[in-house]
N, C-alpha and C. Protein backbone atom coordinates (compact mmCIF):
# COMPACT_ATOMS: atom_id res chain seq x y z
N UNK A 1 33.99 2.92 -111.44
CA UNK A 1 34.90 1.82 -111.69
C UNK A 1 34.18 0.69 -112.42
N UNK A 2 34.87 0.03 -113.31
CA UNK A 2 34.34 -0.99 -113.92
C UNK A 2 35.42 -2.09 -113.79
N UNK A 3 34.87 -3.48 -113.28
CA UNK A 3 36.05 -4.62 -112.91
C UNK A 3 35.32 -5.46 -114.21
N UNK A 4 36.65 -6.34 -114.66
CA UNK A 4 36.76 -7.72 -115.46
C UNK A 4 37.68 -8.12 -115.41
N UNK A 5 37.74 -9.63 -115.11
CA UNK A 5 38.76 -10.52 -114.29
C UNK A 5 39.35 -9.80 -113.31
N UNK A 6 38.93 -9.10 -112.65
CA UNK A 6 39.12 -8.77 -111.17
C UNK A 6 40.30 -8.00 -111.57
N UNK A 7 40.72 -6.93 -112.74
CA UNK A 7 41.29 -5.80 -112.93
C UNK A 7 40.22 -4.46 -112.83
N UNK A 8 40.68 -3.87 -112.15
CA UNK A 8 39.24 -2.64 -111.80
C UNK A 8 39.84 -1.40 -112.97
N UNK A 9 38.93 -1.15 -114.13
CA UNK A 9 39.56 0.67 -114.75
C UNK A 9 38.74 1.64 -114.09
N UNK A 10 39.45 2.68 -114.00
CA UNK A 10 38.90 4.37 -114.05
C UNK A 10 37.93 4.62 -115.05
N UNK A 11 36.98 4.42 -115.36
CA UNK A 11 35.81 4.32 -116.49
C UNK A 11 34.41 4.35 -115.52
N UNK A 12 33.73 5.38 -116.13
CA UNK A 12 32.15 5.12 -115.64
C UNK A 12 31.10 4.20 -116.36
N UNK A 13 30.40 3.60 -116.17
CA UNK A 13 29.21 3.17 -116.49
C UNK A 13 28.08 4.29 -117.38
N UNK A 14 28.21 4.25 -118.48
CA UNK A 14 26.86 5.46 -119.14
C UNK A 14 25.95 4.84 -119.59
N UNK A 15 25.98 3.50 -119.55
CA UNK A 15 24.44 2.57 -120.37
C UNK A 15 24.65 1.01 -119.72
N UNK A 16 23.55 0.52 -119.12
CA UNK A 16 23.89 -0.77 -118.37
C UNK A 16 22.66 -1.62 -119.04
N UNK A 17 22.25 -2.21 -119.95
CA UNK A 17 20.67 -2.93 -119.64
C UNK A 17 20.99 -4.29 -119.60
N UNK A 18 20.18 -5.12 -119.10
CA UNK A 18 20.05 -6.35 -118.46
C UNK A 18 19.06 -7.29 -119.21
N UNK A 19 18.98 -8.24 -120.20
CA UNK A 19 18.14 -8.73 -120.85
C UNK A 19 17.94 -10.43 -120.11
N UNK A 20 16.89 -10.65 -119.44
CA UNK A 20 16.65 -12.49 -119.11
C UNK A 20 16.12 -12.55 -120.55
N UNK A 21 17.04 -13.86 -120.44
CA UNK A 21 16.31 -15.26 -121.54
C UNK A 21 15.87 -16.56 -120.98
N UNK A 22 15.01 -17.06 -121.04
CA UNK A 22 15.16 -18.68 -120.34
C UNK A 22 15.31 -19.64 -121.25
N UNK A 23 16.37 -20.34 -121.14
CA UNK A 23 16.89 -21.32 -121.98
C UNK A 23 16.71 -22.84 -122.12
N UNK A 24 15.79 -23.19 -123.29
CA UNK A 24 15.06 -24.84 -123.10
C UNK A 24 15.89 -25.80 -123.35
N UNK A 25 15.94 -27.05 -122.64
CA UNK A 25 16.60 -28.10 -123.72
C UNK A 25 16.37 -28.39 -124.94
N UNK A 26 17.31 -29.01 -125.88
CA UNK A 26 16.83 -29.48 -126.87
C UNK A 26 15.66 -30.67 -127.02
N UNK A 27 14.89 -30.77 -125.56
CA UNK A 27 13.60 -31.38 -125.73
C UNK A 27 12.55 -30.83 -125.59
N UNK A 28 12.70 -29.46 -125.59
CA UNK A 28 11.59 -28.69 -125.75
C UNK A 28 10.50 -29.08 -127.04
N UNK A 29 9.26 -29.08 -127.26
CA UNK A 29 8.95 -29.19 -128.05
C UNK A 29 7.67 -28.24 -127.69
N UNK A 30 6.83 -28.67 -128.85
CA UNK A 30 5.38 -28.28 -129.18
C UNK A 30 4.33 -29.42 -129.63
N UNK A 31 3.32 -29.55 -129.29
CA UNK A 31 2.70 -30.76 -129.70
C UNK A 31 1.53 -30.38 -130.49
N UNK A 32 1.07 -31.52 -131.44
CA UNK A 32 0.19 -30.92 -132.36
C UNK A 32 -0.71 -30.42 -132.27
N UNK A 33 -1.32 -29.92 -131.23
CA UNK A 33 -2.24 -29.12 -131.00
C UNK A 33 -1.87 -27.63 -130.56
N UNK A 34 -0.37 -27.40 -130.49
CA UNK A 34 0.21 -26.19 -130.56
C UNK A 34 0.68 -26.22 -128.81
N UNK A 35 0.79 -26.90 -128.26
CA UNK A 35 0.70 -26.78 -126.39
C UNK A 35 2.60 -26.91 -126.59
N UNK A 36 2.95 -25.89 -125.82
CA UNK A 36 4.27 -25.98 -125.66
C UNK A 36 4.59 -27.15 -124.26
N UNK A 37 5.79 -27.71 -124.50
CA UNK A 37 6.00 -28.72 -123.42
C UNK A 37 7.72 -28.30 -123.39
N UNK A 38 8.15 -27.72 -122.40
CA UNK A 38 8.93 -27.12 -122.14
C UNK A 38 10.38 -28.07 -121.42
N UNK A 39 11.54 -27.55 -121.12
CA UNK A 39 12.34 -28.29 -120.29
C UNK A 39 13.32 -27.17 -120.17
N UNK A 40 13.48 -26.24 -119.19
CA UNK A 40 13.81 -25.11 -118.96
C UNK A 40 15.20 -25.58 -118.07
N UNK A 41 16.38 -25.07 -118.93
CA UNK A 41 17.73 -25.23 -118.17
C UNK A 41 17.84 -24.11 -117.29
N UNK A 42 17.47 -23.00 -117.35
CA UNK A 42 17.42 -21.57 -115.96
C UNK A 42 17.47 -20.09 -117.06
N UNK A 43 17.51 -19.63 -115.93
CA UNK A 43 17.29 -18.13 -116.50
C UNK A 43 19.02 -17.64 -116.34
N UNK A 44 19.07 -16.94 -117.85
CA UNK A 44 20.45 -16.26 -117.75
C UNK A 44 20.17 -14.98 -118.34
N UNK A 45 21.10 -14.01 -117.20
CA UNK A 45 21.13 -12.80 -117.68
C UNK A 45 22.11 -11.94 -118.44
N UNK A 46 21.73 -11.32 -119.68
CA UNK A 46 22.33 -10.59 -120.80
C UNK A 46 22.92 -9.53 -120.49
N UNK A 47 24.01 -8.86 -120.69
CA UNK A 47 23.97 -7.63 -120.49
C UNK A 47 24.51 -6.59 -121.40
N UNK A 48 24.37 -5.76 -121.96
CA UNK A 48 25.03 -4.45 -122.40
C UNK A 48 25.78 -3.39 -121.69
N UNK A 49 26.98 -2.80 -122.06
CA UNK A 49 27.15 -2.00 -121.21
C UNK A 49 28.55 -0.75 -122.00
N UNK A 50 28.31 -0.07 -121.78
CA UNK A 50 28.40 0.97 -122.26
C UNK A 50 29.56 1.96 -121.73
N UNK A 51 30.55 2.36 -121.61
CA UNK A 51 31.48 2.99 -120.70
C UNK A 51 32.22 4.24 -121.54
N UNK A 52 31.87 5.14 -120.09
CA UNK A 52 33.08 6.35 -120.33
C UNK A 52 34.07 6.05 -120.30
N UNK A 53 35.11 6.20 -121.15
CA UNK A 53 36.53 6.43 -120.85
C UNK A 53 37.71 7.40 -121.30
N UNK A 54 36.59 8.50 -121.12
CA UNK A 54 37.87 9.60 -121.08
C UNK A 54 38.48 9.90 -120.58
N UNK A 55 38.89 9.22 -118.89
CA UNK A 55 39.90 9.45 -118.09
C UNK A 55 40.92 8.50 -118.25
N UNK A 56 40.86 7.62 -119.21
CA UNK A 56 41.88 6.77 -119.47
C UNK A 56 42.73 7.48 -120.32
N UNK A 57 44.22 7.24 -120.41
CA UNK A 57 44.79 7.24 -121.06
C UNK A 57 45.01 6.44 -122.52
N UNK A 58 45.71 6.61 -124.02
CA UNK A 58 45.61 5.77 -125.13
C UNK A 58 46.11 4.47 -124.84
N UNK A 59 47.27 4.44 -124.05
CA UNK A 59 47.76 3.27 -123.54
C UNK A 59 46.42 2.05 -122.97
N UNK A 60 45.97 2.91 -121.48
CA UNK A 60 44.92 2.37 -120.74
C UNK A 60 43.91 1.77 -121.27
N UNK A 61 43.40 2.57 -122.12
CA UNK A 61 42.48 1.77 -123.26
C UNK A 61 42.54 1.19 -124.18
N UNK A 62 43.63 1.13 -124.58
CA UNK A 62 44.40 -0.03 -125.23
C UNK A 62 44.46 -0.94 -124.55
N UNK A 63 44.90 -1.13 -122.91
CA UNK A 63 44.83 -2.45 -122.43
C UNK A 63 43.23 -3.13 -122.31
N UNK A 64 42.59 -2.04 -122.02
CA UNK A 64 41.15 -2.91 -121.79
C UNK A 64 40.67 -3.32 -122.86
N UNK A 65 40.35 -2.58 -124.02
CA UNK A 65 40.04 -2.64 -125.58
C UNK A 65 40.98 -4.52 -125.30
N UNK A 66 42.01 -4.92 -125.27
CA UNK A 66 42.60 -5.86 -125.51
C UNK A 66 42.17 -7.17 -124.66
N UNK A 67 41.72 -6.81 -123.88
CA UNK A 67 40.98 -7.61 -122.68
C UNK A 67 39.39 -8.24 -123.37
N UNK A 68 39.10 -7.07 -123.52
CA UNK A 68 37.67 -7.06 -123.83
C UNK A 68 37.67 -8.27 -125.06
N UNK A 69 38.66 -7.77 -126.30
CA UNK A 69 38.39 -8.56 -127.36
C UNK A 69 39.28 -9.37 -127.30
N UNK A 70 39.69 -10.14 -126.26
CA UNK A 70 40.95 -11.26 -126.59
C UNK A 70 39.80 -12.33 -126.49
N UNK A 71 40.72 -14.08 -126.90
CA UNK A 71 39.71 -14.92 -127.57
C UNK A 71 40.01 -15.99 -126.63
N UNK A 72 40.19 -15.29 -125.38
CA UNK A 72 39.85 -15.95 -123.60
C UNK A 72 38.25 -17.05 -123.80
N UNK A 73 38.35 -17.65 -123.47
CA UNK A 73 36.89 -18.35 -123.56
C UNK A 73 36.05 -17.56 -122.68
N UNK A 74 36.13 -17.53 -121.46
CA UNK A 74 35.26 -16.87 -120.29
C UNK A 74 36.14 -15.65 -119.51
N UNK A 75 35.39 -14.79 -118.76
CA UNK A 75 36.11 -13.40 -118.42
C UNK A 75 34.98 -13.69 -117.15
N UNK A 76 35.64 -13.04 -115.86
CA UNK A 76 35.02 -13.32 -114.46
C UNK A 76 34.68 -11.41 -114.60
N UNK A 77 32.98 -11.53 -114.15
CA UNK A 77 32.49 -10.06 -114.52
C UNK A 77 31.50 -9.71 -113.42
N UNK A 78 31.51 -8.50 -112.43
CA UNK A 78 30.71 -8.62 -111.58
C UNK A 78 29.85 -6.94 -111.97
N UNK A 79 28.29 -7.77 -111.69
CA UNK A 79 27.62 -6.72 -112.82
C UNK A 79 26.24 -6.17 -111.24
N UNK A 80 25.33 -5.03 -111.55
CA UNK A 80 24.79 -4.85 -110.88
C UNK A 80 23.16 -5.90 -110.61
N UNK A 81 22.55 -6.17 -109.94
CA UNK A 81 21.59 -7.45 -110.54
C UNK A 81 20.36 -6.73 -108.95
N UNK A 82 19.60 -6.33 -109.24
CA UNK A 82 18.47 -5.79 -108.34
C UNK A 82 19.06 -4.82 -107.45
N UNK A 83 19.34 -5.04 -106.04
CA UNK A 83 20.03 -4.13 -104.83
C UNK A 83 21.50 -4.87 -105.01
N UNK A 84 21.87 -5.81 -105.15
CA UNK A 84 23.24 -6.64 -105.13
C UNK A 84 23.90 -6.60 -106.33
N UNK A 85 24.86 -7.10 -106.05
CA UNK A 85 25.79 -7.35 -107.77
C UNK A 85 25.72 -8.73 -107.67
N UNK A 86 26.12 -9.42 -109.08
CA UNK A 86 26.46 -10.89 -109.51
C UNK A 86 27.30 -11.03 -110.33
N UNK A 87 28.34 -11.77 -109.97
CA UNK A 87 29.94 -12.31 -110.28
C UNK A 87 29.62 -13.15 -111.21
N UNK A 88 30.35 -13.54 -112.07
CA UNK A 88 29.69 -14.83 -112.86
C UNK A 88 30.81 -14.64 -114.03
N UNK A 89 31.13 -15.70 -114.69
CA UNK A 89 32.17 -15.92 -115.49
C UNK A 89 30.83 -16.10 -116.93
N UNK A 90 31.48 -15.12 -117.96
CA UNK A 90 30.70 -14.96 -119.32
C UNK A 90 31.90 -14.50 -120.28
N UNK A 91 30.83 -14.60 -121.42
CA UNK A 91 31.90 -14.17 -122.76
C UNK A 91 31.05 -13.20 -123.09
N UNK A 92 32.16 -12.28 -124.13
CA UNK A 92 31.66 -11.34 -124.83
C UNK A 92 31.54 -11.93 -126.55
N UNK A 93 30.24 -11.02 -126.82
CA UNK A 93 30.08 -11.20 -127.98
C UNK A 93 30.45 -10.39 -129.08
N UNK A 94 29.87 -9.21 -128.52
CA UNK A 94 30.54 -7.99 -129.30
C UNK A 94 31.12 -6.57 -128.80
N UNK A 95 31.90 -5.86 -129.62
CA UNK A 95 32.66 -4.75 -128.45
C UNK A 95 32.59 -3.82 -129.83
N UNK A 96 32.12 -2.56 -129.70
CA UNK A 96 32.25 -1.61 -130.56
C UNK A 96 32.51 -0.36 -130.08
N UNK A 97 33.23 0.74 -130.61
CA UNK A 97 33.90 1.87 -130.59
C UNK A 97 33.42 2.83 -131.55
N UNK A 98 34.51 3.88 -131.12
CA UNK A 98 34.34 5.12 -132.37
C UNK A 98 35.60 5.87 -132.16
N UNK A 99 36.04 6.16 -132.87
CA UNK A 99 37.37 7.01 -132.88
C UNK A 99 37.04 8.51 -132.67
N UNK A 100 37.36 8.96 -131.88
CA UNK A 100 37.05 10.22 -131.40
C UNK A 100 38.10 11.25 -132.32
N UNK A 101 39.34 11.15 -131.56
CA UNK A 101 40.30 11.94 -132.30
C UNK A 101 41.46 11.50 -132.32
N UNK A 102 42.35 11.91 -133.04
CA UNK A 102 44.28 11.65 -132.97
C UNK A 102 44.52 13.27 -132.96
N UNK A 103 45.46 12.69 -132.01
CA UNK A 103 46.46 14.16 -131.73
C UNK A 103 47.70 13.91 -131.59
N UNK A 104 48.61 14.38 -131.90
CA UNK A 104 50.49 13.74 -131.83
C UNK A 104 50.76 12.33 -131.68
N UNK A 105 50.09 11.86 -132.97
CA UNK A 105 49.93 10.72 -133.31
C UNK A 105 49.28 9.16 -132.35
N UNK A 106 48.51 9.54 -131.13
CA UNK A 106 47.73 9.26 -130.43
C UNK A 106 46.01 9.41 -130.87
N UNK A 107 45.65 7.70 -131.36
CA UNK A 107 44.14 7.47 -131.05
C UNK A 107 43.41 7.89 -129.92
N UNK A 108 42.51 8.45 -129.98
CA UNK A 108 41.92 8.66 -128.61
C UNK A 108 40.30 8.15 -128.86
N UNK A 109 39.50 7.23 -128.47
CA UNK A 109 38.72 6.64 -128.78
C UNK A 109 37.26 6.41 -127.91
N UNK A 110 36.54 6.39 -128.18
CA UNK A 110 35.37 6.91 -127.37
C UNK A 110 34.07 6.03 -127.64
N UNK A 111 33.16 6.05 -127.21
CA UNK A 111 31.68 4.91 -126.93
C UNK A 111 31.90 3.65 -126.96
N UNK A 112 32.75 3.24 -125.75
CA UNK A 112 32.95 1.72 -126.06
C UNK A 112 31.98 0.84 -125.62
N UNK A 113 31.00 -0.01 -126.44
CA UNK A 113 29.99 -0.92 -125.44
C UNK A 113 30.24 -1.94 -125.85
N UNK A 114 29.86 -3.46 -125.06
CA UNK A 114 30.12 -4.58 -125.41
C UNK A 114 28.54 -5.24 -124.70
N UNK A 115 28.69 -6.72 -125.12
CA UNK A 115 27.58 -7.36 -124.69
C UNK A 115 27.86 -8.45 -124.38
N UNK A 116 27.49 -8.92 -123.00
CA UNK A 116 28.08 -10.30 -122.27
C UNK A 116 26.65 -11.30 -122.29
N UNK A 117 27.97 -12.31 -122.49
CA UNK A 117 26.37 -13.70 -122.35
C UNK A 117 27.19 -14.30 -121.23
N UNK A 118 26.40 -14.99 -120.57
CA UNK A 118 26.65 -15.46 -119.04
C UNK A 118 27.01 -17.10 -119.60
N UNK A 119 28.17 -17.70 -118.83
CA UNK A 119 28.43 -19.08 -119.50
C UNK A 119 27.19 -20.07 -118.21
N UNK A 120 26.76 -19.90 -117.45
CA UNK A 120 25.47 -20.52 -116.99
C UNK A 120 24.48 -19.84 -116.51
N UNK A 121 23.51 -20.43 -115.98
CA UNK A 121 22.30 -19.72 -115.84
C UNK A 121 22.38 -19.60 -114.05
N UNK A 122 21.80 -18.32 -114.13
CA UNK A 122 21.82 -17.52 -112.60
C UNK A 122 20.90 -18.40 -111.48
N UNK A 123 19.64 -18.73 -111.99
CA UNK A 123 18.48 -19.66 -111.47
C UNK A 123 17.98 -20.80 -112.49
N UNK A 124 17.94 -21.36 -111.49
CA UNK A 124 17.42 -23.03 -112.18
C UNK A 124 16.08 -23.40 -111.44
């Protein structure tokens, strides 16, 4: 199962990775002797993710496909994060596909992955 905004699909998970960034203020600097002087707003985590959905129907994936790329500001997404999961409201950046096949005039569409940025940081 895969949930966003707390709609759950019939879809497996086939690629999950997890990228930290730590994110400086715009007073971060460097000083002339090269010494970084930092001001760290927290660590936020990236994610990729990758889903089966050949048990969906053209319809079904049509609704999520529509979810995924609507121009919602934030989407509530609960992802796996060490032994626990973490809930957290993020946007997507990008969502890509491949058209598998048409059959009686039905798309049927296949490797869907997208990539979420978290709208705050997990630790501060």
């Amino acid at each position: 199962m895969f949930k966003i905004d707390n709609i759950e699909f019939d879809v497996g998970v086939t690629a999950l990775s997890r990228k930290f960034a730590a994110q400086d203020r715009e007073t971060a600097r460097s000083t002339t002797t090269g010494t970084a002087i930092r001001s760290v707003i927290g660590s936020f985590y990236h994610y990729t993710v990758q889903l089966q959905t050949s048990a969906l129907n053209p319809e079904e994936y049509d609704a999520l496909y529509e979810i995924l790329t609507s121009p919602d500001e934030f989407h509530l997404f609960e992802m796996p994060y060490g032994q626990e999961t973490y809930t957290f409201a993020g946007y997507i950046t990008s969502v890509s596909d491949t058209l598998g096949f048409i059959r009686n005039d039905e798309n049927y569409w296949f490797d869907l992955s997208f990539e979420i940025v978290p709208k705050s940081a997990k630790r501060r």
